[in-house]
PDB file of N, CA and C in Angstrom:
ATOM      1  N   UNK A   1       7.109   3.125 -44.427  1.00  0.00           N
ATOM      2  CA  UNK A   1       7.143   4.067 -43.336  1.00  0.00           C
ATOM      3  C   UNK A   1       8.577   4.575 -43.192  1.00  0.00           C
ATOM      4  N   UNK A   2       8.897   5.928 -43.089  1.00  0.00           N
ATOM      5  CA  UNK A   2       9.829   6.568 -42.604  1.00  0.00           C
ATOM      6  C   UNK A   2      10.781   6.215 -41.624  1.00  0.00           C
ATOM      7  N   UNK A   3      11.913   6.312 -41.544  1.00  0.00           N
ATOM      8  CA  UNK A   3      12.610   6.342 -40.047  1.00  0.00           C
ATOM      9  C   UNK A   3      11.820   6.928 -38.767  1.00  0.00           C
ATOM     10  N   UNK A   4      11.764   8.471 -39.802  1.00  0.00           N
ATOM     11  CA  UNK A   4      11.631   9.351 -38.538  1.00  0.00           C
ATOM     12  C   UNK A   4       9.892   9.219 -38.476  1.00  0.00           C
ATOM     13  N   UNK A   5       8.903   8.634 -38.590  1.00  0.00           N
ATOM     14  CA  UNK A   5       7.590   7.878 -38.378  1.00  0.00           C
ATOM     15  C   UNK A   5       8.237   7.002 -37.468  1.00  0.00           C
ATOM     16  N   UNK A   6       8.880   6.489 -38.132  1.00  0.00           N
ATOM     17  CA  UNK A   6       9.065   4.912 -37.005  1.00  0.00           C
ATOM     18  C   UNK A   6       9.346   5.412 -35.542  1.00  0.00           C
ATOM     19  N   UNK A   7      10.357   6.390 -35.216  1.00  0.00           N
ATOM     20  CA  UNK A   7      10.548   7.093 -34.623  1.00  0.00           C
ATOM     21  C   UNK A   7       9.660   7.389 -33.715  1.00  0.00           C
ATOM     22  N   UNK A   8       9.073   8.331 -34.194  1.00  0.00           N
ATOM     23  CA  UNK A   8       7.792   8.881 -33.579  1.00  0.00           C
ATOM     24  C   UNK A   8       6.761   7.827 -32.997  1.00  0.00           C
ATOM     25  N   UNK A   9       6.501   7.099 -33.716  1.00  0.00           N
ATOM     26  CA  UNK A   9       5.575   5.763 -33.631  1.00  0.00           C
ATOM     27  C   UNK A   9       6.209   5.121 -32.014  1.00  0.00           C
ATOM     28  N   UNK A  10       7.319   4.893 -32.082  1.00  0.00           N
ATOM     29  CA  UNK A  10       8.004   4.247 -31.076  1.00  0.00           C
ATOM     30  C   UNK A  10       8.072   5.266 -29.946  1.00  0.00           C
ATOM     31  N   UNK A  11       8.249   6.175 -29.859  1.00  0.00           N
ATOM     32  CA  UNK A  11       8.412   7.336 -28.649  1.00  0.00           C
ATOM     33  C   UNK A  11       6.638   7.284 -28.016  1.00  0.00           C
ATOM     34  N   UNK A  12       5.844   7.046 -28.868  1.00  0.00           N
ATOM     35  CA  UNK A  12       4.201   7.478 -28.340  1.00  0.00           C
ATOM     36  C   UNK A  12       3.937   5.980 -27.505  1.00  0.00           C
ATOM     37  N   UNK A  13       4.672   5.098 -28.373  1.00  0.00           N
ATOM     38  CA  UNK A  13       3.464   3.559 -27.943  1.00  0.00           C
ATOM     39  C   UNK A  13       5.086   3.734 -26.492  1.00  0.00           C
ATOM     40  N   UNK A  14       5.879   4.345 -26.407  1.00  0.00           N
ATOM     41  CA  UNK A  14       6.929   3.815 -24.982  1.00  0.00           C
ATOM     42  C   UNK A  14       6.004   4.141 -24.016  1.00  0.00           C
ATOM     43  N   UNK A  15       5.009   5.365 -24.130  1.00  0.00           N
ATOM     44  CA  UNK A  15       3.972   5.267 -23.012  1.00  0.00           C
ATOM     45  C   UNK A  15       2.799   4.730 -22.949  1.00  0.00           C
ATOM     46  N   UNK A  16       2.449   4.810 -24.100  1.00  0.00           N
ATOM     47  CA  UNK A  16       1.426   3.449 -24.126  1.00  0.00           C
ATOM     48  C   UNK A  16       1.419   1.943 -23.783  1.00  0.00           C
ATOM     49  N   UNK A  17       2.415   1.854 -24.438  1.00  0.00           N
ATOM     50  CA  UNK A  17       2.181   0.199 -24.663  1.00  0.00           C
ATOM     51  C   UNK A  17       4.243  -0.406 -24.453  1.00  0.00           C
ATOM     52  N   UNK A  18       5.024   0.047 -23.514  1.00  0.00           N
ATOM     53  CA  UNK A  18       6.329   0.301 -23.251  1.00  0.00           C
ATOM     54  C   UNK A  18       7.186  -0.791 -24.255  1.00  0.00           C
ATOM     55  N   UNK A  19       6.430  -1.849 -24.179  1.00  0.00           N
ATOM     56  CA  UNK A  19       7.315  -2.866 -24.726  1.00  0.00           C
ATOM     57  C   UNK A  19       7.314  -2.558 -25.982  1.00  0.00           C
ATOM     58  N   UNK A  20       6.201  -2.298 -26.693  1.00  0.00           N
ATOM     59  CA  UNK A  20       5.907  -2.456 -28.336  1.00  0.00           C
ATOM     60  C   UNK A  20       6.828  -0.944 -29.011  1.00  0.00           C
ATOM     61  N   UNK A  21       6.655   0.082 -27.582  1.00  0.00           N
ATOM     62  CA  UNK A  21       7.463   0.847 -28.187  1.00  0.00           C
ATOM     63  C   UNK A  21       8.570   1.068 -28.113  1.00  0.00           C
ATOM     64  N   UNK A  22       9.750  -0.035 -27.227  1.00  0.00           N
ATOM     65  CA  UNK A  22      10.945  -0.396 -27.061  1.00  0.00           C
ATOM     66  C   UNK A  22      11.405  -1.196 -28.264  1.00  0.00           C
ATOM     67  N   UNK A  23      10.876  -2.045 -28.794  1.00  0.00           N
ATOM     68  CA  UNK A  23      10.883  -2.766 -29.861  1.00  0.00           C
ATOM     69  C   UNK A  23      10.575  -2.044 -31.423  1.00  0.00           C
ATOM     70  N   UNK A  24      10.073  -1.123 -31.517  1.00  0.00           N
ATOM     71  CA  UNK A  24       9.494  -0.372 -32.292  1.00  0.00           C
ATOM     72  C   UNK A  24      10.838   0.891 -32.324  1.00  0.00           C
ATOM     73  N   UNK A  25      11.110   1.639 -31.066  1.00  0.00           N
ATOM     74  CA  UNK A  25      12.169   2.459 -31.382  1.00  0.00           C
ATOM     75  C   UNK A  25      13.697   1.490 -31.553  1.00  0.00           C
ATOM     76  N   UNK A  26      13.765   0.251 -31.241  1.00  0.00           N
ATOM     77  CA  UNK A  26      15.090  -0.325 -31.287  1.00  0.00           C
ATOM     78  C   UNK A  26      15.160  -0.851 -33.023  1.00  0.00           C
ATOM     79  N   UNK A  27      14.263  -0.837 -33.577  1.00  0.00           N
ATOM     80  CA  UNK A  27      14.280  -1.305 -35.202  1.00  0.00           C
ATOM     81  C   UNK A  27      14.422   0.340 -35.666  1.00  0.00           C
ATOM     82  N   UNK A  28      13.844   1.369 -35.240  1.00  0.00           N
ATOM     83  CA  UNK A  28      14.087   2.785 -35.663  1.00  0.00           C
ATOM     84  C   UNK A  28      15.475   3.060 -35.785  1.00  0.00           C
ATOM     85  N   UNK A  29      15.885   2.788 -34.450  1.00  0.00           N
ATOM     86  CA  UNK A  29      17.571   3.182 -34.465  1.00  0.00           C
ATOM     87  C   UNK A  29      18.427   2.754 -35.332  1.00  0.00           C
ATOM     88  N   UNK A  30      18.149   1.094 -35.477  1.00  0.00           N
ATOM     89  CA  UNK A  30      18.878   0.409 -36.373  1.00  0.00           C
ATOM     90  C   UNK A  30      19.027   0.740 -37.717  1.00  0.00           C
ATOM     91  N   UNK A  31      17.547   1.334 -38.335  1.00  0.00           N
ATOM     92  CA  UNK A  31      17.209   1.637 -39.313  1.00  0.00           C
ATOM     93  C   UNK A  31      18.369   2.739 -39.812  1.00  0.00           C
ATOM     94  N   UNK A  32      17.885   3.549 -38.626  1.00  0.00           N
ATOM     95  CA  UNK A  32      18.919   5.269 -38.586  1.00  0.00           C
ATOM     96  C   UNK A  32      20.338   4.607 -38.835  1.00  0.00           C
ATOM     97  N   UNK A  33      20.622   3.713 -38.293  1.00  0.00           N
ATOM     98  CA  UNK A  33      22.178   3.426 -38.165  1.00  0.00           C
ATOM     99  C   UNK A  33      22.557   2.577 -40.085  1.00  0.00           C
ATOM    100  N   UNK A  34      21.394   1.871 -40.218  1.00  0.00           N
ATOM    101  CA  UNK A  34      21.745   1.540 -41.767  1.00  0.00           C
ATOM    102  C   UNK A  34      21.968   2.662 -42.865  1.00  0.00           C
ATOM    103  N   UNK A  35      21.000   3.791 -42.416  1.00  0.00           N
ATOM    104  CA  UNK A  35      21.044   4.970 -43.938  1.00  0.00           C
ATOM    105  C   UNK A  35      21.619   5.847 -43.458  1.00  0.00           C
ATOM    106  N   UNK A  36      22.478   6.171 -41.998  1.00  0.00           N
ATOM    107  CA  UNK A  36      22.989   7.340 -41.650  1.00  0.00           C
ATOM    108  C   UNK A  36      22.085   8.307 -41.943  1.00  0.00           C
ATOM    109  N   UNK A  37      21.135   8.453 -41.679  1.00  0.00           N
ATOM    110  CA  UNK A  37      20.537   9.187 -41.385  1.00  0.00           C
ATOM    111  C   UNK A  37      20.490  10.055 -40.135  1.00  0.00           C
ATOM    112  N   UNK A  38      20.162  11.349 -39.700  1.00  0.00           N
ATOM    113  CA  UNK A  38      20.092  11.792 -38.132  1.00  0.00           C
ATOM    114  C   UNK A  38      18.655  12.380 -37.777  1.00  0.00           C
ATOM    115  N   UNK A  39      18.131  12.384 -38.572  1.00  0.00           N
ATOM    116  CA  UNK A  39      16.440  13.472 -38.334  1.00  0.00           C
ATOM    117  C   UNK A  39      15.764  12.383 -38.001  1.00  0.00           C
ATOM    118  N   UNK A  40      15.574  12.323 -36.464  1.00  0.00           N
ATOM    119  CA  UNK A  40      14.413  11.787 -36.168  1.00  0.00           C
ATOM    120  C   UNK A  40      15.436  10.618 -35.105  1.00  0.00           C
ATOM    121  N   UNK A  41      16.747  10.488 -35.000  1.00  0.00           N
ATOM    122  CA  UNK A  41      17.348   9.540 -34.404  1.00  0.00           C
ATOM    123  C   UNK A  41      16.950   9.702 -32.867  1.00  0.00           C
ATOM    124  N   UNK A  42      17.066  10.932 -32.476  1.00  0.00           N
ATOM    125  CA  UNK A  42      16.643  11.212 -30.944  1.00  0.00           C
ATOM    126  C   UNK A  42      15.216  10.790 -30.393  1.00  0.00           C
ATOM    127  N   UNK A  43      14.654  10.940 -31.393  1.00  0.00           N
ATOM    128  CA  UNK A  43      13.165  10.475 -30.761  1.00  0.00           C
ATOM    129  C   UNK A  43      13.139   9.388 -30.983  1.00  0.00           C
ATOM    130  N   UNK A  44      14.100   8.427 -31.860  1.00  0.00           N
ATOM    131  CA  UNK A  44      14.051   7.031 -31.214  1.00  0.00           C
ATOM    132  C   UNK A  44      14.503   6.561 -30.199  1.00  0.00           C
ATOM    133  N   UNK A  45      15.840   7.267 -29.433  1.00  0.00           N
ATOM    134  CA  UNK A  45      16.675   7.269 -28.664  1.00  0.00           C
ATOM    135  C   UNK A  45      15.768   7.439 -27.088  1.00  0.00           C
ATOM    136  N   UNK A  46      14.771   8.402 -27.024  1.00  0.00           N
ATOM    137  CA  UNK A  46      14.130   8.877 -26.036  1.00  0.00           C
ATOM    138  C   UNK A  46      13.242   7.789 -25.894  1.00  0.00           C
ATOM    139  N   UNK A  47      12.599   7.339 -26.968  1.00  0.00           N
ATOM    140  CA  UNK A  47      11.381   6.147 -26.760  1.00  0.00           C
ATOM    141  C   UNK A  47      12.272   5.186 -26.491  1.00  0.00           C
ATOM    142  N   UNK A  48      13.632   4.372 -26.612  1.00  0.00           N
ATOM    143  CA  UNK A  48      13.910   3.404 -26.037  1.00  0.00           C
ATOM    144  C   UNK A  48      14.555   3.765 -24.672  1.00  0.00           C
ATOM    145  N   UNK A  49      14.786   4.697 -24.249  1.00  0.00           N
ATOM    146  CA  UNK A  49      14.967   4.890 -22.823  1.00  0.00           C
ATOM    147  C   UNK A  49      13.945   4.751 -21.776  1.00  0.00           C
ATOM    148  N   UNK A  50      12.802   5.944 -22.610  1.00  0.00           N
ATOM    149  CA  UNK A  50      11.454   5.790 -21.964  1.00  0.00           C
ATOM    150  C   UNK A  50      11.096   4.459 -21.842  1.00  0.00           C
ATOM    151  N   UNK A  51      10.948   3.410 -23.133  1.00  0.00           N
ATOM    152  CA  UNK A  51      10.350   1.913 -22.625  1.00  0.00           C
ATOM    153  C   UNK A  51      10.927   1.095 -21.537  1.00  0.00           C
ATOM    154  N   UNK A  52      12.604   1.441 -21.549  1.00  0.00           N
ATOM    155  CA  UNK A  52      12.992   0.743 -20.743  1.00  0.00           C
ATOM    156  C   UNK A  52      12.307   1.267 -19.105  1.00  0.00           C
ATOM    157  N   UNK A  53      12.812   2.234 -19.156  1.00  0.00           N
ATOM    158  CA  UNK A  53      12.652   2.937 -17.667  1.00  0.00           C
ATOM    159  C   UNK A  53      11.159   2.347 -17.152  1.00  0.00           C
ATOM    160  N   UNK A  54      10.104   2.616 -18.098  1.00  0.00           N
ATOM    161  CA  UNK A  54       8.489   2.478 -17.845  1.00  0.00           C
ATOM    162  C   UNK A  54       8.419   0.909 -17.369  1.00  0.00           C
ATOM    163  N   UNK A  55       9.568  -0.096 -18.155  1.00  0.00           N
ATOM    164  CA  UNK A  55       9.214  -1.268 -17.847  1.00  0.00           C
ATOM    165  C   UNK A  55       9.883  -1.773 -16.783  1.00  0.00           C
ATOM    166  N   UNK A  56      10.663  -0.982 -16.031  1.00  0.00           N
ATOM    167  CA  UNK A  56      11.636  -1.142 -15.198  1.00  0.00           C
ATOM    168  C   UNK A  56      10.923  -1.134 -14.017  1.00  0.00           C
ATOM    169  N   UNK A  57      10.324   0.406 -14.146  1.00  0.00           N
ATOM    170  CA  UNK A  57       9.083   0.988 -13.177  1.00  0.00           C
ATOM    171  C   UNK A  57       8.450  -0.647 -12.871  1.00  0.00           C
ATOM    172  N   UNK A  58       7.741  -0.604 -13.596  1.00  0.00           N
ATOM    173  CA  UNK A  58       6.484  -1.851 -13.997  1.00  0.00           C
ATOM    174  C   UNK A  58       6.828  -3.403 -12.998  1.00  0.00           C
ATOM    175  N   UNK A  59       7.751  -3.620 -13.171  1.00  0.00           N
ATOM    176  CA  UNK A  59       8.690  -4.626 -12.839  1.00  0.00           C
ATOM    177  C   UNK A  59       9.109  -4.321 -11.160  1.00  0.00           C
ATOM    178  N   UNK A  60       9.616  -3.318 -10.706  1.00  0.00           N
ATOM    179  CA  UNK A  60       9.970  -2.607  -9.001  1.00  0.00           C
ATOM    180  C   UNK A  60       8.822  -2.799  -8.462  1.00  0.00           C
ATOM    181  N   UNK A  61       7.385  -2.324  -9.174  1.00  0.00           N
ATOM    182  CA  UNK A  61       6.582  -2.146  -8.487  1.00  0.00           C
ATOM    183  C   UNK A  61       5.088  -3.803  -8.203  1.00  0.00           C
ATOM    184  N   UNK A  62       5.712  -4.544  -9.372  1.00  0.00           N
ATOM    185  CA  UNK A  62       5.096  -5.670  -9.620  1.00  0.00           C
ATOM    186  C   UNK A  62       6.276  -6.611  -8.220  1.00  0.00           C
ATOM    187  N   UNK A  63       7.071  -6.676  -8.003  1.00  0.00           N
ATOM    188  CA  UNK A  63       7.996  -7.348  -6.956  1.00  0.00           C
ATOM    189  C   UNK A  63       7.123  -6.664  -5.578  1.00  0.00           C
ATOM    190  N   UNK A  64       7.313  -5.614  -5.381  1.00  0.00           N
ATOM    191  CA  UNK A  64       7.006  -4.747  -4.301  1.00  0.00           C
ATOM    192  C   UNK A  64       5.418  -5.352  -4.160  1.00  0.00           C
ATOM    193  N   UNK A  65       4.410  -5.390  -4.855  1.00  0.00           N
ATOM    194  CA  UNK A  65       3.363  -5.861  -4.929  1.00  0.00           C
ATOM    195  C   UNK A  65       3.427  -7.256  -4.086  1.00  0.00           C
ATOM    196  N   UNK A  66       4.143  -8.128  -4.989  1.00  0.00           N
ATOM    197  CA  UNK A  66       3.780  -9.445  -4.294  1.00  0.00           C
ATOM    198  C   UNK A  66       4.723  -9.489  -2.993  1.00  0.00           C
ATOM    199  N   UNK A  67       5.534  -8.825  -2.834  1.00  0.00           N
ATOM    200  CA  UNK A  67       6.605  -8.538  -1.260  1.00  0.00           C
ATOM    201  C   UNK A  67       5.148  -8.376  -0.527  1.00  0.00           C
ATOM    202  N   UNK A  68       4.681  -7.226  -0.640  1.00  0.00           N
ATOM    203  CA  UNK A  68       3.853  -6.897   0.152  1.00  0.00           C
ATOM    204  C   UNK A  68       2.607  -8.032   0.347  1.00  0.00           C
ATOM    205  N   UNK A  69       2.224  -8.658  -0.260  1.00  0.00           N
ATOM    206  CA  UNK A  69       0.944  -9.458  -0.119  1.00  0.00           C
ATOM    207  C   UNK A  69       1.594 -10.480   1.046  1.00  0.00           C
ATOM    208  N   UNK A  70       2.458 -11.019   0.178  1.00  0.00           N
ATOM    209  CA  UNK A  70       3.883 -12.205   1.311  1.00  0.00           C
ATOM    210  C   UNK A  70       3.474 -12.074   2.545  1.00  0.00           C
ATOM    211  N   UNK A  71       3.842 -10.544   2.995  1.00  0.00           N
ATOM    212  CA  UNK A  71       3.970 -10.070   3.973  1.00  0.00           C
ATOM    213  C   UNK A  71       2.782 -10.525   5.108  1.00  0.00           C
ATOM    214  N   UNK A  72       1.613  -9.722   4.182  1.00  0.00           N
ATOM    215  CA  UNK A  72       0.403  -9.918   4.907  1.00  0.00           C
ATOM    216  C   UNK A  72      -0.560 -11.289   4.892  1.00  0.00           C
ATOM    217  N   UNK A  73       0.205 -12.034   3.735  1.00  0.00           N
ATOM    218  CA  UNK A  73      -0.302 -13.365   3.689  1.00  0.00           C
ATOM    219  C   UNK A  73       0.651 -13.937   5.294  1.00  0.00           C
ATOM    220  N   UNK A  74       1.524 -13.712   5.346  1.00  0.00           N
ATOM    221  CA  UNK A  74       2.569 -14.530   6.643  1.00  0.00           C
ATOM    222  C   UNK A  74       1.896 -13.911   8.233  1.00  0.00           C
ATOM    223  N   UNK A  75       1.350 -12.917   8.112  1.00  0.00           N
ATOM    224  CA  UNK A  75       1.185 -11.664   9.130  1.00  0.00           C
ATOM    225  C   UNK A  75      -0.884 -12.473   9.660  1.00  0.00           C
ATOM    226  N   UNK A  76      -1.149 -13.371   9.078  1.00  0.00           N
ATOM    227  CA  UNK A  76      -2.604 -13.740   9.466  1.00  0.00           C
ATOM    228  C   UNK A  76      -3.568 -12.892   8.756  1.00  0.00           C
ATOM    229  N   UNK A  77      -3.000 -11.571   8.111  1.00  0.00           N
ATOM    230  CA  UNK A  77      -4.092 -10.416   8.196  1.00  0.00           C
ATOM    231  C   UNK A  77      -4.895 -10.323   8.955  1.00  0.00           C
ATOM    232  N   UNK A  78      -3.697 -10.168  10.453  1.00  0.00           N
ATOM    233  CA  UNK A  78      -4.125  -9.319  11.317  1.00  0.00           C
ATOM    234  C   UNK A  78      -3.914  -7.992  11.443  1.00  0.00           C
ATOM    235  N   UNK A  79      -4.003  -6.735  11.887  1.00  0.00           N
ATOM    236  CA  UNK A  79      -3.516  -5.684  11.984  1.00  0.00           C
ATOM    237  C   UNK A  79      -2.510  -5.280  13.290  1.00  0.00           C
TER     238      UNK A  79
END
């Protein structure tokens, strides 16, 4: 497989599947960085931003989740 496949591969699964395609564009880059290569470096660059950010998301909102249950677990679930 290509860099710039790998690339690509890694930019699609950052919204799919964030981790596999954080891991997937971080072996792309590396790749790019062994053959100096540049076609296709950005779209690895974008999929490891994107995974991070998506898993970042994922993570704010997984805390916020159980904050909130806390809350209403302490609260009686009363209104």
């Amino acid at each position: 497989m290509t860099n710039k496949n790998l690339a690509i591969l890694g930019l699609v699964l950052s919204f799919l599947v964030p981790l596999a395609g954080l891991i997937i564009s971080a072996v792309a880059l590396n790749k790019f960085k062994e053959s100096g290569e540049t076609d296709g470096k950005g779209l690895a660059t974008a999929g490891l931003i994107i995974g991070i950010v998506i898993m970042a998301l994922g993570l704010v909102g997984t805390i916020c989740s159980f904050a909130c249950a806390g809350c209403l677990a302490a609260a009686g679930g009363s209104y």
